[in-house]
N, C-alpha and C. Protein backbone atom coordinates (compact mmCIF):
# COMPACT_ATOMS: atom_id res chain seq x y z
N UNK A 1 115.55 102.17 112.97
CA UNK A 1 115.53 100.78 113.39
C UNK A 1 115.18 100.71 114.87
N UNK A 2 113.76 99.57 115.03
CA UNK A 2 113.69 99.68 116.60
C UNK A 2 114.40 98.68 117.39
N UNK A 3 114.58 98.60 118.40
CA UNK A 3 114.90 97.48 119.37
C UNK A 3 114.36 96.35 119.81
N UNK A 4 114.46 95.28 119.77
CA UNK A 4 113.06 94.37 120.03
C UNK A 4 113.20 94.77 121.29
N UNK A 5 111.64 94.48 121.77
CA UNK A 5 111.23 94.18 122.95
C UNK A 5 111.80 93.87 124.39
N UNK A 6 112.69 93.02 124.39
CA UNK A 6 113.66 92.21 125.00
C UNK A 6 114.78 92.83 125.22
N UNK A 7 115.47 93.90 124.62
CA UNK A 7 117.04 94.14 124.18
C UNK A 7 117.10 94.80 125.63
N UNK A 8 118.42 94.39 126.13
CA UNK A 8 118.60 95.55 126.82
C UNK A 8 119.40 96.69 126.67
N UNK A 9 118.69 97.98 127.71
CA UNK A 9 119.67 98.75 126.93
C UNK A 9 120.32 99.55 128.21
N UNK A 10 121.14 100.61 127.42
CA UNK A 10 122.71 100.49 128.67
C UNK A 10 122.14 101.61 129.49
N UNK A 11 122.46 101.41 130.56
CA UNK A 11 122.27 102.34 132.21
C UNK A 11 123.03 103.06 132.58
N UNK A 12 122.88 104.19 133.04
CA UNK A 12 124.12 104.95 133.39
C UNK A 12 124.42 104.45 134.85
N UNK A 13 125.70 104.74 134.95
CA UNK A 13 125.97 103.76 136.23
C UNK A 13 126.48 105.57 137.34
N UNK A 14 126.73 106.56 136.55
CA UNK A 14 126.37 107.66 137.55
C UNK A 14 124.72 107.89 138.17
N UNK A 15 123.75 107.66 137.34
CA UNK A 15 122.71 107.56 137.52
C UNK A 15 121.94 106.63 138.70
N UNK A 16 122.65 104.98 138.79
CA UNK A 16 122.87 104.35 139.66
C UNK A 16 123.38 104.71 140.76
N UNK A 17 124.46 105.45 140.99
CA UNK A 17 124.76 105.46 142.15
C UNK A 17 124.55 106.52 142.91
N UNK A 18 123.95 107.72 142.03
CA UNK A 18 123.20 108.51 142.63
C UNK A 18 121.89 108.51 143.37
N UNK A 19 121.32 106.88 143.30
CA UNK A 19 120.24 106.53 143.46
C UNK A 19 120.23 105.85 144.91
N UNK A 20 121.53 105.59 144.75
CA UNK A 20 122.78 104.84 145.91
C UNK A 20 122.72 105.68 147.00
N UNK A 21 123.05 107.10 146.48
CA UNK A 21 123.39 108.03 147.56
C UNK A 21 122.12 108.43 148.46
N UNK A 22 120.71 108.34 147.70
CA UNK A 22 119.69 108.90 147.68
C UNK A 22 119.14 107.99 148.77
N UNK A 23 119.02 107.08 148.48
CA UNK A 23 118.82 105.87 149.09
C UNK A 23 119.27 104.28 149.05
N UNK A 24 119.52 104.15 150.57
CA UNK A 24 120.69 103.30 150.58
C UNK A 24 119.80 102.03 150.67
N UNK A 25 120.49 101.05 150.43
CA UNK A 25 120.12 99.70 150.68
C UNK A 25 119.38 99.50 151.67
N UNK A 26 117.85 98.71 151.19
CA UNK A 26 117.12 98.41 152.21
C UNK A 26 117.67 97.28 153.70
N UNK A 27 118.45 96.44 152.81
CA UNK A 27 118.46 95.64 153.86
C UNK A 27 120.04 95.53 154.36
N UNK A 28 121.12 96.47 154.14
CA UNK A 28 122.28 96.60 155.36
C UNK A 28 122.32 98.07 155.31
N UNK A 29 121.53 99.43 154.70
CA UNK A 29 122.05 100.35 155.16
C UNK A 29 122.90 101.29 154.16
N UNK A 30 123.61 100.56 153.68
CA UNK A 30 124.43 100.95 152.85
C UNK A 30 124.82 101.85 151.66
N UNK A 31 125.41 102.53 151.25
CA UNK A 31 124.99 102.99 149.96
C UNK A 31 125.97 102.50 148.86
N UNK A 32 126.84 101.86 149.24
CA UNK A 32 127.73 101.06 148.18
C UNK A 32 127.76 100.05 148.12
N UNK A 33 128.20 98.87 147.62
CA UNK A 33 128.10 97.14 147.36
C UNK A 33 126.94 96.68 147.28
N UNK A 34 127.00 95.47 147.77
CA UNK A 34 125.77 94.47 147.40
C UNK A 34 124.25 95.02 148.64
N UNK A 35 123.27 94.07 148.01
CA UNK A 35 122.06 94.88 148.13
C UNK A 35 122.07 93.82 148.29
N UNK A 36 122.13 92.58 149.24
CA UNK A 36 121.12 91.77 149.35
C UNK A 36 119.56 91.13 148.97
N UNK A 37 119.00 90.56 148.44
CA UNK A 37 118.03 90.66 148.37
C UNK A 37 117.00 91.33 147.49
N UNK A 38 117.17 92.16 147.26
CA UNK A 38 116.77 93.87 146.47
C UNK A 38 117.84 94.36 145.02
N UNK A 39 116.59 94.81 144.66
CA UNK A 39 117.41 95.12 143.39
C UNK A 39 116.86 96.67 142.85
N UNK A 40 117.66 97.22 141.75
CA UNK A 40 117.22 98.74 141.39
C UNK A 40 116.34 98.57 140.53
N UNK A 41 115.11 98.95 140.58
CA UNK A 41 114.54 99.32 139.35
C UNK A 41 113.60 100.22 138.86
N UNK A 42 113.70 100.49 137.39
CA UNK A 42 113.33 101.32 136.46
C UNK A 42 111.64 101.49 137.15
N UNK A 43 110.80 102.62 137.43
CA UNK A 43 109.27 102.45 137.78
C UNK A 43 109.02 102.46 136.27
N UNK A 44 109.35 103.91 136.01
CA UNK A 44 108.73 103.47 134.14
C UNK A 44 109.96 102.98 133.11
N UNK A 45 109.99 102.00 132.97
CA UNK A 45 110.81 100.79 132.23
C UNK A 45 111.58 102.20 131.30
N UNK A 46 112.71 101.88 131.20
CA UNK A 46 113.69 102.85 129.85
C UNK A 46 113.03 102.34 128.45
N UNK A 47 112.67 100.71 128.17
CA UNK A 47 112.03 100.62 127.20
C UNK A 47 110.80 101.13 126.66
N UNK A 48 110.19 101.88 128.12
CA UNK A 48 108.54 102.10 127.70
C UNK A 48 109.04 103.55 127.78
N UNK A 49 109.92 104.08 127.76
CA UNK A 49 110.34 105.98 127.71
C UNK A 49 110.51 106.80 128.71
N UNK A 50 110.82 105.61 130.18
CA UNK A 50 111.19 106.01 131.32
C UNK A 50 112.36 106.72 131.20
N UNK A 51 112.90 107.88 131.75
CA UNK A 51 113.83 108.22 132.08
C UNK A 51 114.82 107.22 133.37
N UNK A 52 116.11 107.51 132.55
CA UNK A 52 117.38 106.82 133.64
C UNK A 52 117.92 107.69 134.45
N UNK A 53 117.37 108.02 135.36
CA UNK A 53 117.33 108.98 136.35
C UNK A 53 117.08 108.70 137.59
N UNK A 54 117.37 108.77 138.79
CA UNK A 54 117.29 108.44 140.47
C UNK A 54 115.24 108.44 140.93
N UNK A 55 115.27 109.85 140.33
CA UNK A 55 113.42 109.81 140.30
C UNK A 55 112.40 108.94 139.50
N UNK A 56 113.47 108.17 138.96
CA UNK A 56 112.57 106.87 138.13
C UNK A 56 113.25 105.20 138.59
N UNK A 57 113.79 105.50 139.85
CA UNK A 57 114.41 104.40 140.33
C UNK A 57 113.78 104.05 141.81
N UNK A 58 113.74 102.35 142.01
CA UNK A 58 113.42 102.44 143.53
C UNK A 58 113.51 101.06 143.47
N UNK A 59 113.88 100.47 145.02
CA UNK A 59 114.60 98.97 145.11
C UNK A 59 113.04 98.76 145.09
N UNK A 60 113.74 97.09 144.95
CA UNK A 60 111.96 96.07 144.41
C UNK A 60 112.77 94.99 145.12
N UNK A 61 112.29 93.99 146.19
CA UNK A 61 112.59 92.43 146.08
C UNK A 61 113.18 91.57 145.08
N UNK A 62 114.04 90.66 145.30
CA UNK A 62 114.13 90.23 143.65
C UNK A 62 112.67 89.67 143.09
N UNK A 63 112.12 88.93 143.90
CA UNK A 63 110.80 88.57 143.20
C UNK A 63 110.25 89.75 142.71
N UNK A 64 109.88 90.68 144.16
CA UNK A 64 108.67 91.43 142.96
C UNK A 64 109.46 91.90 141.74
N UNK A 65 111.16 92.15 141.72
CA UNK A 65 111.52 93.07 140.41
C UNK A 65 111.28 91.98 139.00
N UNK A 66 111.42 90.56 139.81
CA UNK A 66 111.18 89.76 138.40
C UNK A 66 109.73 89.73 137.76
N UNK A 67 108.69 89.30 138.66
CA UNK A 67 107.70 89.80 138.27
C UNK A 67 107.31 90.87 137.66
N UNK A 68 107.95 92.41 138.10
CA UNK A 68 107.52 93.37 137.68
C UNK A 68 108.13 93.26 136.27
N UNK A 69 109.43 92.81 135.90
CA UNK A 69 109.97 92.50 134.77
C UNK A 69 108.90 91.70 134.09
N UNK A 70 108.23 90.59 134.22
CA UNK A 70 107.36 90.43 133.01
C UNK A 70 106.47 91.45 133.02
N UNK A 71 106.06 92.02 133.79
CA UNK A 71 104.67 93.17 132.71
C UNK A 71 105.33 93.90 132.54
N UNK A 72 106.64 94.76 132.63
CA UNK A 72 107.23 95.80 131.76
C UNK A 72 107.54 95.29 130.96
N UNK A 73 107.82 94.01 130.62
CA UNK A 73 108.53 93.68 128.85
C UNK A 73 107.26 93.58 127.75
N UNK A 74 106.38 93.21 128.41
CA UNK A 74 104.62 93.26 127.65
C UNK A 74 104.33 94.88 127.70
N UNK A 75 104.51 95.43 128.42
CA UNK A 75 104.27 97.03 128.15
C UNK A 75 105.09 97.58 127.11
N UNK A 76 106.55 96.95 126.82
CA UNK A 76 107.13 97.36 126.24
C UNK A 76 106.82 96.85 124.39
N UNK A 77 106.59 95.74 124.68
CA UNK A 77 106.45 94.85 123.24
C UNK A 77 105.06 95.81 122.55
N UNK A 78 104.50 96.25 123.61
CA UNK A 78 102.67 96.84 123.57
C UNK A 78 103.48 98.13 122.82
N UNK A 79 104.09 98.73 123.51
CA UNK A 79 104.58 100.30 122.92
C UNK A 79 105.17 100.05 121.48
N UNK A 80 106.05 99.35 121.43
CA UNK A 80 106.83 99.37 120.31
C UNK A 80 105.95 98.67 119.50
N UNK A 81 104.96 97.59 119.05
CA UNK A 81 103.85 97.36 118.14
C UNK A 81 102.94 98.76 117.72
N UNK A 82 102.92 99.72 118.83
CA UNK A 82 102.11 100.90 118.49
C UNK A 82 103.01 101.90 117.74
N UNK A 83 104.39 101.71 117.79
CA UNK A 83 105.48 102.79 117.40
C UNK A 83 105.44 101.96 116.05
N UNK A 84 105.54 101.13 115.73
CA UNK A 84 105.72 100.59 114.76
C UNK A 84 104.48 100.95 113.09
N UNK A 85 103.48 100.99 113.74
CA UNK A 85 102.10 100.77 113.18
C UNK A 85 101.45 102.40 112.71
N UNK A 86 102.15 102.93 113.85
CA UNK A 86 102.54 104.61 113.26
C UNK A 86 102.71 104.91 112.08
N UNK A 87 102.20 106.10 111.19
CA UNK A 87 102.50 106.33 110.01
C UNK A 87 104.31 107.37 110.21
């Protein structure tokens, strides 16, 4: 059974904060609490077979991460129509 498109799915939150440690908040510095502004995200989406891992993570603006969120959910809907159609 696949996942639609849309679903989200769960993050490791050691994974997160190793990403934390790695690199801290662009805009106070930080490597714990709020991120102002900025948010974590996936480069290759977990839905499209990104690994949840620190080397597949990197802050985005909230705009650009929302934006980037619509073409990863179309990359994703794209993958899973091809997983699907698979023999």
């Amino acid at each position: 059974m696949s996942l639609p498109a849309d679903a989200v799915q769960k993050r490791s939150a050691a994974a997160k904060a190793e990403f934390r440690r790695q690199h801290p908040c662009p805009a106070t510095g930080q490597k714990k609490g709020k991120c102002p502004g900025f948010e974590i995200d996936h480069i290759v989406p977990l839905c499209a077979g990104g690994a949840d891992r620190p080397q597949n993570m990197q802050w985005l603006s909230k705009a650009a991460h929302k934006e980037k969120g619509k073409k990863d959910m179309q990359q994703c809907r794209t993958k899973r129509k091809k997983t699907a159609q698979e023999p």
